[in-house]
C-alpha atoms as a PDB file:
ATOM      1  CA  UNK A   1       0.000   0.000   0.000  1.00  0.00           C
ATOM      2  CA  UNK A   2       1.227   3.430  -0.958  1.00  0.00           C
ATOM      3  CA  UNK A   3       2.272   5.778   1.737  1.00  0.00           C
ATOM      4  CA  UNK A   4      -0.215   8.444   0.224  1.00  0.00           C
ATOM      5  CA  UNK A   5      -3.105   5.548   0.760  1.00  0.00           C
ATOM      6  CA  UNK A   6      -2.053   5.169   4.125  1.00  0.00           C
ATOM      7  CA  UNK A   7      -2.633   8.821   5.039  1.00  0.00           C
ATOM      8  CA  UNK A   8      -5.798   8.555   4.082  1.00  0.00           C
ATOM      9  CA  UNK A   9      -6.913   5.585   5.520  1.00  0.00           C
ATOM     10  CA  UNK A  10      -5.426   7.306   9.039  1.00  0.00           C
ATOM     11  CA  UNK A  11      -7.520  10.369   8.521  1.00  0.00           C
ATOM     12  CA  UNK A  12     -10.265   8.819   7.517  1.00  0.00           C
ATOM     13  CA  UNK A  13     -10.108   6.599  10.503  1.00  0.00           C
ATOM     14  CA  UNK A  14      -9.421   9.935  12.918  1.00  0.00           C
ATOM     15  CA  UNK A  15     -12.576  11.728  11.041  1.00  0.00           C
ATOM     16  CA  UNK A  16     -14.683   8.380  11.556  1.00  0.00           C
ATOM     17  CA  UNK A  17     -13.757   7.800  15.455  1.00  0.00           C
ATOM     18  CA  UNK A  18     -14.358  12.028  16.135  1.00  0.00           C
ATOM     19  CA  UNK A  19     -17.821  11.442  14.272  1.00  0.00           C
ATOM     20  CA  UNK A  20     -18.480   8.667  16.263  1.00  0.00           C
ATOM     21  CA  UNK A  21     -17.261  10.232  19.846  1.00  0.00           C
ATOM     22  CA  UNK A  22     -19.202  13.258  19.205  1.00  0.00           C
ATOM     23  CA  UNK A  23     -22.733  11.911  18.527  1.00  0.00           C
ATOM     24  CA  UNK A  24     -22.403   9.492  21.417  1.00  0.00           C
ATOM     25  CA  UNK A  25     -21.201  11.679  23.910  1.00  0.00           C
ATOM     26  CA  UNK A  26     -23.436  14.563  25.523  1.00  0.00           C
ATOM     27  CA  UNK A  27     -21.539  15.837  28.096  1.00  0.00           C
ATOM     28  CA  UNK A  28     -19.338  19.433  28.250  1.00  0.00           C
ATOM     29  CA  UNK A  29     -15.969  19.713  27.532  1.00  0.00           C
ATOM     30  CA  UNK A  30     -13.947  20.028  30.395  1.00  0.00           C
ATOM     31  CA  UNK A  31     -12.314  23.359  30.780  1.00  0.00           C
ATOM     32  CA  UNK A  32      -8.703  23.585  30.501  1.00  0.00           C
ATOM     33  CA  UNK A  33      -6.956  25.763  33.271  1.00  0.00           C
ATOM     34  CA  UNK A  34      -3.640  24.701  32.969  1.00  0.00           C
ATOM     35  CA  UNK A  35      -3.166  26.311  29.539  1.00  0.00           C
ATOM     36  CA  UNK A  36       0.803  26.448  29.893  1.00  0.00           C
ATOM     37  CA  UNK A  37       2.828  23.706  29.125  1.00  0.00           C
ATOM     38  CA  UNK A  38       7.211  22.921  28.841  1.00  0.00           C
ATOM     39  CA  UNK A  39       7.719  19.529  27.310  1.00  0.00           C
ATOM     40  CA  UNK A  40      11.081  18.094  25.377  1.00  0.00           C
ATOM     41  CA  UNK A  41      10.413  16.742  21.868  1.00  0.00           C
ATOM     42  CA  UNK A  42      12.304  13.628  20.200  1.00  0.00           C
ATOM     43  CA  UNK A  43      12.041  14.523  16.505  1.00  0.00           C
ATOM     44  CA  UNK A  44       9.621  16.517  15.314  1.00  0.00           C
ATOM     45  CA  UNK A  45       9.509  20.263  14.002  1.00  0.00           C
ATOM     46  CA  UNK A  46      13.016  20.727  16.014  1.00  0.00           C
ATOM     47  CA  UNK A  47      13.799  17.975  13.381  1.00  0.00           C
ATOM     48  CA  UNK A  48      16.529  15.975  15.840  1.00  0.00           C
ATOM     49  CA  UNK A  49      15.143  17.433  19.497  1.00  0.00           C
ATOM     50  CA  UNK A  50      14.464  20.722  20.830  1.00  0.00           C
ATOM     51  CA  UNK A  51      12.778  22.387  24.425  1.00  0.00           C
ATOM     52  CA  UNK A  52       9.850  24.183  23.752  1.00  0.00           C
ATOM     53  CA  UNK A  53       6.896  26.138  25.505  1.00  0.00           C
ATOM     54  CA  UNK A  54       3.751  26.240  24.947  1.00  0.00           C
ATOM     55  CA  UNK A  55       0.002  27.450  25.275  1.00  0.00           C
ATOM     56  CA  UNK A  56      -3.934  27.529  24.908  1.00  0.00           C
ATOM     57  CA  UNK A  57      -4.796  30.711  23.778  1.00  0.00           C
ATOM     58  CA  UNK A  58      -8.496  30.344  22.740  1.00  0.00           C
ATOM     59  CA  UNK A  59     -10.717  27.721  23.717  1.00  0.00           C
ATOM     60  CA  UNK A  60     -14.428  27.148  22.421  1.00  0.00           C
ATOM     61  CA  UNK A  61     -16.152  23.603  23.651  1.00  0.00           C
ATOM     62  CA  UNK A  62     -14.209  20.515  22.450  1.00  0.00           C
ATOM     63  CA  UNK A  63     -11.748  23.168  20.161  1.00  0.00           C
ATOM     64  CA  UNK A  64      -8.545  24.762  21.418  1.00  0.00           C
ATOM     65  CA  UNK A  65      -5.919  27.048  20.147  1.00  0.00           C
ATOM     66  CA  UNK A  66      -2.369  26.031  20.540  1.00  0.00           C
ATOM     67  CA  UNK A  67       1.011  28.351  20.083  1.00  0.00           C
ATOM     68  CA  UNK A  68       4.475  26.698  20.828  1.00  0.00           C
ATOM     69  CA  UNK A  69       8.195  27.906  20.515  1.00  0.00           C
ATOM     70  CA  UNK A  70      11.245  26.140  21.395  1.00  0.00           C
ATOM     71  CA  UNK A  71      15.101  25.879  20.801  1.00  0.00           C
ATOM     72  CA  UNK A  72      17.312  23.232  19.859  1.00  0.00           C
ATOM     73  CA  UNK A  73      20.963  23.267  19.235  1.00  0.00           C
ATOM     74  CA  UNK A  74      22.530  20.820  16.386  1.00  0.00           C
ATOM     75  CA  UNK A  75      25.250  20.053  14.994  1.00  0.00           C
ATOM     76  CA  UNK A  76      25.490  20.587  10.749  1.00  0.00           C
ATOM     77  CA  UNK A  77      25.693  16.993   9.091  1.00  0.00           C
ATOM     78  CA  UNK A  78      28.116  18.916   6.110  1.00  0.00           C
ATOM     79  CA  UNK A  79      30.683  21.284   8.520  1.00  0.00           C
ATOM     80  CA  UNK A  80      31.535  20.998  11.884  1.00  0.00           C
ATOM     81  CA  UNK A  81      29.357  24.336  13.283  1.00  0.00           C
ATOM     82  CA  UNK A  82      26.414  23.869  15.544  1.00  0.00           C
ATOM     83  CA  UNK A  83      23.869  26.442  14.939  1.00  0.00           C
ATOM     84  CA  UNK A  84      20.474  27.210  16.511  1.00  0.00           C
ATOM     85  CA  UNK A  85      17.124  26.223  15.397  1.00  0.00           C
ATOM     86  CA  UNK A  86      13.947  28.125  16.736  1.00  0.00           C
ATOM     87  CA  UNK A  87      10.959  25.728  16.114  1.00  0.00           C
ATOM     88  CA  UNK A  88       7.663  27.310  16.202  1.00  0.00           C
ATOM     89  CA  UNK A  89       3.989  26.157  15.861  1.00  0.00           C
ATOM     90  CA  UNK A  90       0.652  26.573  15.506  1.00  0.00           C
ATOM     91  CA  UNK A  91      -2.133  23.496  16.462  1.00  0.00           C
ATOM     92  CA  UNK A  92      -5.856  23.182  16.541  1.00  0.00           C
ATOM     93  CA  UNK A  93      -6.505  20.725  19.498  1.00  0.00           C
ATOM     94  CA  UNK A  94     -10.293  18.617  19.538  1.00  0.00           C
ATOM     95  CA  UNK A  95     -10.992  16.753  22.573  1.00  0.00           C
ATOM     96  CA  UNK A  96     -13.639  16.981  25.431  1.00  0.00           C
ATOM     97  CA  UNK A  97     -11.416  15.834  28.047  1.00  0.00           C
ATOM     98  CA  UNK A  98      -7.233  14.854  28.289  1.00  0.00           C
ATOM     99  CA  UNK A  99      -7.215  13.091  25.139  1.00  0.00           C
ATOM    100  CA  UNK A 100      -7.127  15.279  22.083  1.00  0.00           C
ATOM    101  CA  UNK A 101      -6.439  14.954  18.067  1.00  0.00           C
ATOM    102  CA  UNK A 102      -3.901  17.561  17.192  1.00  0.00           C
ATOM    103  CA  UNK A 103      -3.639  19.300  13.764  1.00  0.00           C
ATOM    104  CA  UNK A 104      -1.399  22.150  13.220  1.00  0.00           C
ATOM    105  CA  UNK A 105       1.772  23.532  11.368  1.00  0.00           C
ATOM    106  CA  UNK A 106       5.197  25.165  12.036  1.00  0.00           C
ATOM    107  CA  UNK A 107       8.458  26.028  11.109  1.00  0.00           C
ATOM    108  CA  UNK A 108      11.974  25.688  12.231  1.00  0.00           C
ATOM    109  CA  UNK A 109      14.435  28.615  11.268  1.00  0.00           C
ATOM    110  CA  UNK A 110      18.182  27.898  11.508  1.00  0.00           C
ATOM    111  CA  UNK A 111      21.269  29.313   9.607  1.00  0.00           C
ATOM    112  CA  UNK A 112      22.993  27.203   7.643  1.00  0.00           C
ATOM    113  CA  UNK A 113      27.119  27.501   7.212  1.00  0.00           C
ATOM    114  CA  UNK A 114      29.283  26.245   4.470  1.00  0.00           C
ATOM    115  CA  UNK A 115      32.572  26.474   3.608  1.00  0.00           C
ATOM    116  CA  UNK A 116      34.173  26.863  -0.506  1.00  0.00           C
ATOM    117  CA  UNK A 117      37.231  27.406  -1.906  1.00  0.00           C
ATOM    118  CA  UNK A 118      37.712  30.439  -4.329  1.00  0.00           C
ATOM    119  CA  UNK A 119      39.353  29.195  -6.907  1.00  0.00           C
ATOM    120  CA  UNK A 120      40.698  33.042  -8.141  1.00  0.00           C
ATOM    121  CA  UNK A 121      42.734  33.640  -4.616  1.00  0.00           C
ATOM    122  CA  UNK A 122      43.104  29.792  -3.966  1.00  0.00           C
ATOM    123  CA  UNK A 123      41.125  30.976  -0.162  1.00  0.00           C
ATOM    124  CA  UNK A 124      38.542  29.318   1.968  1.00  0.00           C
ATOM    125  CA  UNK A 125      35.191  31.074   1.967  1.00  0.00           C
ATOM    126  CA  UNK A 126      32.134  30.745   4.728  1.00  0.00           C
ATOM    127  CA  UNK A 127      28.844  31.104   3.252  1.00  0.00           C
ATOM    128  CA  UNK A 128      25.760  31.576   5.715  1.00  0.00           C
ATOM    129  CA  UNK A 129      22.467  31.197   4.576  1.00  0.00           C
ATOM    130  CA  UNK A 130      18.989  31.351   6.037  1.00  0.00           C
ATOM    131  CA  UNK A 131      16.676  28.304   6.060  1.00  0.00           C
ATOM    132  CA  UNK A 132      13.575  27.705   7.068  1.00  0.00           C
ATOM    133  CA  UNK A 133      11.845  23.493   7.973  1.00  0.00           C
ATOM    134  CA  UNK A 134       7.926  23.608   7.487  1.00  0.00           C
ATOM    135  CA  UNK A 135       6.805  21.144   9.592  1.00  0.00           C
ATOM    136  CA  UNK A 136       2.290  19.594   9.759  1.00  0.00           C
ATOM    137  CA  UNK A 137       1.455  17.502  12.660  1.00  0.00           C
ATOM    138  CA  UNK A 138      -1.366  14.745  13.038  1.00  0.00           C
ATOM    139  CA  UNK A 139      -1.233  13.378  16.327  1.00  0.00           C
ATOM    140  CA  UNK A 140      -2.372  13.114  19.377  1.00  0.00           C
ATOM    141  CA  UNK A 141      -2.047  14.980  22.796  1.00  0.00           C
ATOM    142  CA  UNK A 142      -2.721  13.845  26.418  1.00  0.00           C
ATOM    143  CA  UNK A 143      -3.386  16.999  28.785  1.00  0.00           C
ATOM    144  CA  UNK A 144      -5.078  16.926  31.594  1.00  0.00           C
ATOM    145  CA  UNK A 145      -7.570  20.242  31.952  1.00  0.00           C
ATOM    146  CA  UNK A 146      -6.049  20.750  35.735  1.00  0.00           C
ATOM    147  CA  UNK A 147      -2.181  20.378  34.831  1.00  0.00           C
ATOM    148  CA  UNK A 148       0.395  17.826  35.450  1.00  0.00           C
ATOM    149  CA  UNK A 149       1.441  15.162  33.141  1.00  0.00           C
ATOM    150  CA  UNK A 150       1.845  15.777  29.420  1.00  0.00           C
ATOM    151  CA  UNK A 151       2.746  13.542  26.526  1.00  0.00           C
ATOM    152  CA  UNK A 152       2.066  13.659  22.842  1.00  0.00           C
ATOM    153  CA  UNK A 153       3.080  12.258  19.507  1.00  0.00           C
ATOM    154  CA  UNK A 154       2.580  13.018  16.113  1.00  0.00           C
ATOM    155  CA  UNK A 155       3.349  12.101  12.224  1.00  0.00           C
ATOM    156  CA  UNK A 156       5.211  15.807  10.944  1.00  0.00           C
ATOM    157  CA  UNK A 157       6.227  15.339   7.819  1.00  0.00           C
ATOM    158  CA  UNK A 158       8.032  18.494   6.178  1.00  0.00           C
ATOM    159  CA  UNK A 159      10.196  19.885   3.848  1.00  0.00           C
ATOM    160  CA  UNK A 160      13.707  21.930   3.766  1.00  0.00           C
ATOM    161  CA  UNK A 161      12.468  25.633   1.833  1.00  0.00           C
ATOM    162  CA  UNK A 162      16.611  26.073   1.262  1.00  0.00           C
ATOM    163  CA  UNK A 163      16.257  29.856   1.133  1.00  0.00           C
ATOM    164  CA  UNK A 164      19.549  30.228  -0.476  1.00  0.00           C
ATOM    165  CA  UNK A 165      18.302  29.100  -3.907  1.00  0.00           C
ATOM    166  CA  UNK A 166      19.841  26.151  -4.077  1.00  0.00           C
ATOM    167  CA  UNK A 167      19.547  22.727  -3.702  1.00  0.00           C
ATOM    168  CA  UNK A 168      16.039  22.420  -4.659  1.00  0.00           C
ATOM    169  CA  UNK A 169      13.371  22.195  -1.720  1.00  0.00           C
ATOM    170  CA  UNK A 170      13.674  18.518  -0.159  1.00  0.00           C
ATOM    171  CA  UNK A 171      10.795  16.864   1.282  1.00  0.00           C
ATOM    172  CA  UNK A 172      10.743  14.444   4.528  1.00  0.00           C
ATOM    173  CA  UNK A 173       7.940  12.313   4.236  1.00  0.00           C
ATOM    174  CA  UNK A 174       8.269  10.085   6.902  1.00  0.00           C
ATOM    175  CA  UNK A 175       8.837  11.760   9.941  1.00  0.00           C
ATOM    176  CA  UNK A 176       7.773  12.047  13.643  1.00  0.00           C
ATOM    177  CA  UNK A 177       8.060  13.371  17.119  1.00  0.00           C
ATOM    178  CA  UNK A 178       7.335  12.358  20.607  1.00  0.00           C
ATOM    179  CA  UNK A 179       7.020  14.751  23.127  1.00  0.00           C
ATOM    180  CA  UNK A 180       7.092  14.534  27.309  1.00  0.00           C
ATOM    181  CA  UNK A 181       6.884  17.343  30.540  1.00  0.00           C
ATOM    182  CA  UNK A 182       4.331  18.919  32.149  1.00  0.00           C
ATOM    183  CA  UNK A 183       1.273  21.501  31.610  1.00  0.00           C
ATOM    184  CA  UNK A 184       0.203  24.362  34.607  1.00  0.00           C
END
């Protein structure tokens, strides 16, 4: 089965099951008070693993408004420079209690560092450029509505934009994260 086919069979399957919850269940949504939350993420939109905050801005019934940032610090696979990356992102959260399907998008901005020879004056050159990672997320997100635990994970694929013209954009379609701390 195609990866494409797959996708759709999971959202399909995520549409069917929220159908499902939300004509069999009555009840409120539980308000969430602990709208703050500081988790680690393996993978994901910091791409290897970043630190990142995060919180509820809006919420409306079983809907929520999420805004994260974080930072990571990596090393480049090409040169020996670390460099920063600043993941940041933007999720729609549906769930009536601690469980929740989360749908969103981000991006991760780093500087990238190179290093060429001019071959006129026979010197070494570094080149920085600007880059940007766009990240999506389908997952899912356990946070309780009175703080405490928190855990999520999520499919994120993404691509590279390479700013600097060149290579070409390249795409990561299989790609996750898994993410662990606490919400207050």
């Amino acid at each position: 089965m195609r990866i494409s086919n797959k996708i759709s069979l999971l959202l399909i399957l995520l549409f069917t099951c929220g159908v499902i919850n939300q004509v069999s269940a009555q009840e409120k949504a539980d308000v969430i008070t602990a709208k703050n939350s500081i988790y680690a993420e393996l993978g994901g939109n910091g791409f290897l693993y970043s630190i990142n905050y995060s919180r509820i801005f809006n919420q409306k019934g079983a809907y929520k408004f999420s805004g994260s940032a974080g930072f990571s610090y990596v090393k480049q696979v090409t040169t020996t420079h670390w460099t920063p990356l600043i993941p940041i992102e933007a999720s729609v959260l549906w769930g009536k209690t601690s469980h929740h399907l989360e749908l969103g998008t981000g991006t991760s901005l780093f500087t990238a560092q190179s290093i060429s020879l001019d071959n006129e004056t026979n010197t070494l050159q570094e080149n920085v450029s600007f880059n940007s990672l766009i990240f999506f997320r389908l997952g899912y997100r356990y946070q309780k509505p009175e703080g405490g635990f928190f855990f999520r994970i999520g499919y994120t694929p993404g691509f590279n934009l390479n700013l600097d013209v060149s290579p070409p954009p390249v795409f990561f379609p299989l790609w996750g994260g898994i993410s662990l701390g606490k919400s207050f």
